[in-house]
C-alpha atoms as a PDB file:
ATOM      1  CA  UNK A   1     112.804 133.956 127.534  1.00  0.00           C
ATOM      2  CA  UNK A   2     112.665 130.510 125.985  1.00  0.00           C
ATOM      3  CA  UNK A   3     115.139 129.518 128.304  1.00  0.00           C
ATOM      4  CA  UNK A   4     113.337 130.577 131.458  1.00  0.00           C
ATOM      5  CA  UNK A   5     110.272 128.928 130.463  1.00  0.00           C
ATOM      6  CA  UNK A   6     111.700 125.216 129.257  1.00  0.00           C
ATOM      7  CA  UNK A   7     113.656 125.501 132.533  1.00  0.00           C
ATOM      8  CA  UNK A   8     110.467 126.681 134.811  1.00  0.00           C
ATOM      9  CA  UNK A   9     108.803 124.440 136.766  1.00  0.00           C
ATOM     10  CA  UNK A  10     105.453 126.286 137.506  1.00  0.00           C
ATOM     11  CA  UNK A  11     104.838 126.394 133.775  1.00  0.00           C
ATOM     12  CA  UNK A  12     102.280 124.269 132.469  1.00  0.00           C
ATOM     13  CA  UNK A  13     104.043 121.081 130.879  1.00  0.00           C
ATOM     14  CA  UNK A  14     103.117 122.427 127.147  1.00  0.00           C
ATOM     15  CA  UNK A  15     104.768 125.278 127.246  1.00  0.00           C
ATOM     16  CA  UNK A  16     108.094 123.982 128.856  1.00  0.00           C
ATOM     17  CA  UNK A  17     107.866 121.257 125.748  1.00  0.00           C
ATOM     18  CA  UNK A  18     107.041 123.433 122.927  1.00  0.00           C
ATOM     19  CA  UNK A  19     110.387 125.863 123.987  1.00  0.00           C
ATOM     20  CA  UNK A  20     112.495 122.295 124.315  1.00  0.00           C
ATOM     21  CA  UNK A  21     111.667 122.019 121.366  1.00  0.00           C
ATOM     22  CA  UNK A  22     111.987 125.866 119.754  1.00  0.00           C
ATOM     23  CA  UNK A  23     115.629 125.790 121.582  1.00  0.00           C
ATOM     24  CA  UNK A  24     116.684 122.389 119.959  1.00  0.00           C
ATOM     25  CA  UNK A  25     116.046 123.696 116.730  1.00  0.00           C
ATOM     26  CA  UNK A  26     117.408 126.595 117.492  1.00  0.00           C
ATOM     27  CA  UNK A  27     120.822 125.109 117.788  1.00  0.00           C
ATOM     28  CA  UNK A  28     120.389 123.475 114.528  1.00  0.00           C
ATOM     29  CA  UNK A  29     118.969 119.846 115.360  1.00  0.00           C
ATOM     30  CA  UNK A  30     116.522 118.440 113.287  1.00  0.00           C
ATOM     31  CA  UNK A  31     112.917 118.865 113.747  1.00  0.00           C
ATOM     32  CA  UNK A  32     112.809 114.969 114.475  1.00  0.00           C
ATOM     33  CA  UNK A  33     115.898 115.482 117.327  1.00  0.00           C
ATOM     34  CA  UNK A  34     113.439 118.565 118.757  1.00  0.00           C
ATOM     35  CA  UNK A  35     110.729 116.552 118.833  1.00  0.00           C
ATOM     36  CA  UNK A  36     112.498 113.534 120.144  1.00  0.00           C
ATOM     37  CA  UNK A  37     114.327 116.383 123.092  1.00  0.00           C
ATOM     38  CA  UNK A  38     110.913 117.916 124.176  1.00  0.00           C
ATOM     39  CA  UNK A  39     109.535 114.415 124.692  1.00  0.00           C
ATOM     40  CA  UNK A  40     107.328 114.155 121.421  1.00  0.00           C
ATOM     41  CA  UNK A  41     107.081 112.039 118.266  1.00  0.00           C
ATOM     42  CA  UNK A  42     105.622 113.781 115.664  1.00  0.00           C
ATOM     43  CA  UNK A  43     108.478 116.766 113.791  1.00  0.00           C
ATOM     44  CA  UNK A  44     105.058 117.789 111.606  1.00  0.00           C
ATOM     45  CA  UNK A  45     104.246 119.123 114.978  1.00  0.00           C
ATOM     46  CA  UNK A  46     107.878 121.084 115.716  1.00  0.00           C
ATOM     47  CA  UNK A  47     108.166 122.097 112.059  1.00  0.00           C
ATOM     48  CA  UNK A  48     104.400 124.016 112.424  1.00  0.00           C
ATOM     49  CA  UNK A  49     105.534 125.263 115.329  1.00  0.00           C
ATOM     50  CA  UNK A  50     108.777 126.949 114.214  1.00  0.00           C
ATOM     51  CA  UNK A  51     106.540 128.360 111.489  1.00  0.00           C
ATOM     52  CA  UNK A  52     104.026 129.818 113.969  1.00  0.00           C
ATOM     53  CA  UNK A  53     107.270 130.883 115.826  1.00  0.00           C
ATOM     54  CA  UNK A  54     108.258 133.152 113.386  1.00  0.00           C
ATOM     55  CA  UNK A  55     105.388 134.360 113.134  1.00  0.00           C
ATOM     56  CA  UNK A  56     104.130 135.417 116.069  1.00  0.00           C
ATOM     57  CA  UNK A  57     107.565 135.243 118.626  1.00  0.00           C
ATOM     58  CA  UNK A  58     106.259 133.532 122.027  1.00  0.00           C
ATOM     59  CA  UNK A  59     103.199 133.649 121.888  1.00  0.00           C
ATOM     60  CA  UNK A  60     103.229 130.365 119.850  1.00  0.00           C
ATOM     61  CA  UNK A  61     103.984 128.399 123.146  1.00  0.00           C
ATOM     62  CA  UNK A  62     100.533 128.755 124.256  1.00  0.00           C
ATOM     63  CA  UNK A  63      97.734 126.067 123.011  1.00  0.00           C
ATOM     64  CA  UNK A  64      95.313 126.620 120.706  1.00  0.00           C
ATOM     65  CA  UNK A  65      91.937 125.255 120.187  1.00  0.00           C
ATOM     66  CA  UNK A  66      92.846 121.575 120.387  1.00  0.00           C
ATOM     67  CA  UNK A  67      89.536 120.204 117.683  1.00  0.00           C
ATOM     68  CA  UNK A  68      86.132 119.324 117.371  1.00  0.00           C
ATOM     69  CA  UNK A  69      83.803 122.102 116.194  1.00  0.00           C
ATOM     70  CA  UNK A  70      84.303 125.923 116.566  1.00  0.00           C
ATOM     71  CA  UNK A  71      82.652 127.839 119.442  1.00  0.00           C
ATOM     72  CA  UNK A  72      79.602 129.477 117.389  1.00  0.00           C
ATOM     73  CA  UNK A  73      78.436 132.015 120.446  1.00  0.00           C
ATOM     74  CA  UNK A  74      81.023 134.908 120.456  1.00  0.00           C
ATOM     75  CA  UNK A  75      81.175 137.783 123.052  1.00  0.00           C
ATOM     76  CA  UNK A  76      77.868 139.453 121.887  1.00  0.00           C
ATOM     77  CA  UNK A  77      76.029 135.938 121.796  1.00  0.00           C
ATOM     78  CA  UNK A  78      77.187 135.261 125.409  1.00  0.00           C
ATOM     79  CA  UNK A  79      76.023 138.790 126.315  1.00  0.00           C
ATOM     80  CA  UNK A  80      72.536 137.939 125.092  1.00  0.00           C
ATOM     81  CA  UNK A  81      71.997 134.520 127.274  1.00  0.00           C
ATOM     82  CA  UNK A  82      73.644 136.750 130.487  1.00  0.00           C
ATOM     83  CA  UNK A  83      70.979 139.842 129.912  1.00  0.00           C
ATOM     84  CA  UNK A  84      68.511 136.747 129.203  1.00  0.00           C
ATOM     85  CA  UNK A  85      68.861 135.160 132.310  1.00  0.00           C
ATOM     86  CA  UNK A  86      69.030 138.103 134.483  1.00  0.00           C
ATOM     87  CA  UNK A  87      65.172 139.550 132.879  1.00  0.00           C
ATOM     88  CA  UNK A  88      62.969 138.886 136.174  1.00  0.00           C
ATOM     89  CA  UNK A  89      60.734 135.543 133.725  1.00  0.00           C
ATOM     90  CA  UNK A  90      57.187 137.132 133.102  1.00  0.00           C
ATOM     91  CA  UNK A  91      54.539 134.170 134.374  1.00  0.00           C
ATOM     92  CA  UNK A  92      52.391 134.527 131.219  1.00  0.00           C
ATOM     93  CA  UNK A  93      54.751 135.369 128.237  1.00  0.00           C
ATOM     94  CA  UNK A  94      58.005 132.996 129.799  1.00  0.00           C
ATOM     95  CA  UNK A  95      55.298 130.253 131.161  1.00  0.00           C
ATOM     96  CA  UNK A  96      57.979 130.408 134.669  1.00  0.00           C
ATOM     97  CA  UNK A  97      58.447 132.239 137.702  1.00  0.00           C
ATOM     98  CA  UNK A  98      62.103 131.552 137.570  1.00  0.00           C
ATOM     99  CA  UNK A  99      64.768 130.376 134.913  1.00  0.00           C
ATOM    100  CA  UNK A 100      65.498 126.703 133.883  1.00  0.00           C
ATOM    101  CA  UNK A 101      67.280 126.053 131.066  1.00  0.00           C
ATOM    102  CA  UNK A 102      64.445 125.133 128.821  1.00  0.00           C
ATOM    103  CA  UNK A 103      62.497 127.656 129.699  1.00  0.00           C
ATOM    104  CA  UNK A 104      65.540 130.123 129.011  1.00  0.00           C
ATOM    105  CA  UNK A 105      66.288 128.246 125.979  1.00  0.00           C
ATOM    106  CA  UNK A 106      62.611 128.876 124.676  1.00  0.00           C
ATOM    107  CA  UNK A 107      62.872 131.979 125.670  1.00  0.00           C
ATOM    108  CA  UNK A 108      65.815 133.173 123.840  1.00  0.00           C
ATOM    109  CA  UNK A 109      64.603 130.980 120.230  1.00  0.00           C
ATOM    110  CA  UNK A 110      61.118 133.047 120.516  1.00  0.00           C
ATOM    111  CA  UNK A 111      63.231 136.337 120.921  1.00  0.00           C
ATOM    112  CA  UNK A 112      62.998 138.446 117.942  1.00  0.00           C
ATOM    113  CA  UNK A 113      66.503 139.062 118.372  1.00  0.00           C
ATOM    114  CA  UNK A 114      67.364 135.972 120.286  1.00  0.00           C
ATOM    115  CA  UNK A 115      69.270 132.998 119.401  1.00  0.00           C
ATOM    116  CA  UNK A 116      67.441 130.472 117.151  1.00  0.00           C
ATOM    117  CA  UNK A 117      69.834 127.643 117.649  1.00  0.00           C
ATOM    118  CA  UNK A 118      70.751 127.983 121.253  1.00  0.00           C
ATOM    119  CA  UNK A 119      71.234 124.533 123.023  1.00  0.00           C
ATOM    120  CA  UNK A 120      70.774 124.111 126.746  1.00  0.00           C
ATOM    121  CA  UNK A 121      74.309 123.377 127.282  1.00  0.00           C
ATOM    122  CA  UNK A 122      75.444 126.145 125.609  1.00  0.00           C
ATOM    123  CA  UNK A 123      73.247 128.124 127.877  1.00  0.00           C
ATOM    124  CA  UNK A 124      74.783 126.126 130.905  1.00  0.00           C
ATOM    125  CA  UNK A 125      78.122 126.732 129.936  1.00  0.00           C
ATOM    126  CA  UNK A 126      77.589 130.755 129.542  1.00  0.00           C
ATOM    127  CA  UNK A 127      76.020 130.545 133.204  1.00  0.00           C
ATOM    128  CA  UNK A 128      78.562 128.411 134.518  1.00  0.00           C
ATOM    129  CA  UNK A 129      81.295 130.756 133.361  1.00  0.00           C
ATOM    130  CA  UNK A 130      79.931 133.824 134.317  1.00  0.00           C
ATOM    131  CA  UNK A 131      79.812 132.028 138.019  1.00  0.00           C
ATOM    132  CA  UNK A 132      76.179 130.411 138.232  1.00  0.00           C
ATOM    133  CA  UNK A 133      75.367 127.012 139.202  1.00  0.00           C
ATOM    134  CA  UNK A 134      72.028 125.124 139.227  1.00  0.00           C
ATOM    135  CA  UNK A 135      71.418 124.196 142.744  1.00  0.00           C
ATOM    136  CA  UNK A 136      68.879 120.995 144.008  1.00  0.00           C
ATOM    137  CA  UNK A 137      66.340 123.100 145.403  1.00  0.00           C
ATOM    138  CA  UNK A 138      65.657 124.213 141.418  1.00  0.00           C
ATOM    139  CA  UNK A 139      67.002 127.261 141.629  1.00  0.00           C
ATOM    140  CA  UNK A 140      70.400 129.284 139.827  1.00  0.00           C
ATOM    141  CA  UNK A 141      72.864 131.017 142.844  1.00  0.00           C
ATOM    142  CA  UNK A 142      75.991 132.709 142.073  1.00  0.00           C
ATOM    143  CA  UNK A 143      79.226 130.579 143.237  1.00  0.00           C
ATOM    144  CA  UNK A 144      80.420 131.852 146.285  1.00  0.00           C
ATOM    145  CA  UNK A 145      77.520 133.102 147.054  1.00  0.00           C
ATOM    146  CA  UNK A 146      75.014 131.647 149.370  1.00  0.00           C
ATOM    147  CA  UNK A 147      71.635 132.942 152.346  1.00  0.00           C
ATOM    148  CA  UNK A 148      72.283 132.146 155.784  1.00  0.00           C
ATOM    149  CA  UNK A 149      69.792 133.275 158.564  1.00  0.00           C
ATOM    150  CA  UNK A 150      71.685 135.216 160.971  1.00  0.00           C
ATOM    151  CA  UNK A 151      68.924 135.963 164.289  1.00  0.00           C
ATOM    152  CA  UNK A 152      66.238 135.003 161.730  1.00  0.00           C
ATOM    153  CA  UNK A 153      67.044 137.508 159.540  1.00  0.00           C
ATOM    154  CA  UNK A 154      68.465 135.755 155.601  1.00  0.00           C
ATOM    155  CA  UNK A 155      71.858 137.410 154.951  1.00  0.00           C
ATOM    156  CA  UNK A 156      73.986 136.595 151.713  1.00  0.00           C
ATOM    157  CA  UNK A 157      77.197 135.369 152.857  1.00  0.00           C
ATOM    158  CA  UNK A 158      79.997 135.943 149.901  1.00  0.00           C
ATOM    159  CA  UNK A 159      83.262 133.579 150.146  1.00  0.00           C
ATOM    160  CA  UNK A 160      85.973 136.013 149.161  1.00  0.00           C
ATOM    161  CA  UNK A 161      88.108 132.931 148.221  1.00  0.00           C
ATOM    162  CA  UNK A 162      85.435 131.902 145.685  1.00  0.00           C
ATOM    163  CA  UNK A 163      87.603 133.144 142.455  1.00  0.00           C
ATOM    164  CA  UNK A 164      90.727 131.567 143.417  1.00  0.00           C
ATOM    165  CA  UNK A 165      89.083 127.690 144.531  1.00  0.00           C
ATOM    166  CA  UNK A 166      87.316 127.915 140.828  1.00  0.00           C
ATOM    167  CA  UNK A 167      90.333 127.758 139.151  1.00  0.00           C
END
């Protein structure tokens, strides 16, 4: 399996250097010559590697979170913003007739069982994974998605390539 992978082309480059690396050590180089034989410097890296290796087979190829501060909003949190942002606003309580990200942010701090802490670009990035974008006319559309008059009548068009040009 190692084999396929440092050999495979359509793998990202990470992967194929991490298994360089796994194999040279493999056949007993030093972590220094498996670093130096998957293009690297550091054999601190290829030593924690052959560690994580061991224990958890090939799954070790595949990066983890690469630094600064842990993600604080977990599945649940995420949840929240989503069933946040698709409430219809109420014009007295919410102050809006539709959702900006203040307004949602406000909206979800005030919540008894909201999010106190929420930043706007948390909420942004929640909205922008689950496939919304802000557009200029003020307004959140899913992507993909768009209203086309067809014989003056508004019809939602839906790209069915939208998944695949995201990624």
């Amino acid at each position: 399996m190692l084999t396929q992978i440092s050999r495979a082309q359509s793998e990202p480059a990470s992967h194929v250097a991490r298994a360089k690396a796994l194999l040279a050590v493999a056949e007993g180089q030093t972590y220094r010559a498996a670093a130096q034989a998957a293009g690297r410097r550091s054999n601190d890296a290829v030593s924690q590697l052959v560690s994580r290796f061991n224990r958890e087979s090939v799954a070790a190829i595949e990066p983890r979170h690469g630094g600064g501060p842990r993600m604080v909003y977990g599945v649940e949190e995420r949840k929240r913003i989503l069933a946040e942002f698709e409430r219809q606003p109420d014009r007295e309580r919410d102050g809006t007739a539709t959702w900006s990200l203040s307004t949602l942010q406000r909206a979800l701090r005030e919540a008894p069982d909201g999010l106190p802490d929420v930043s706007t670009y948390t909420i942004w990035s929640v909205l922008h994974d689950a496939g919304w974008t802000w557009q200029k006319n003020r307004t959140w559309c899913r992507t993909g998605t768009v209203t086309r008059k067809r014989k003056g009548v508004a019809v939602e068009v839906t790209d069915p390539e939208a998944e695949a040009k995201k990624t």
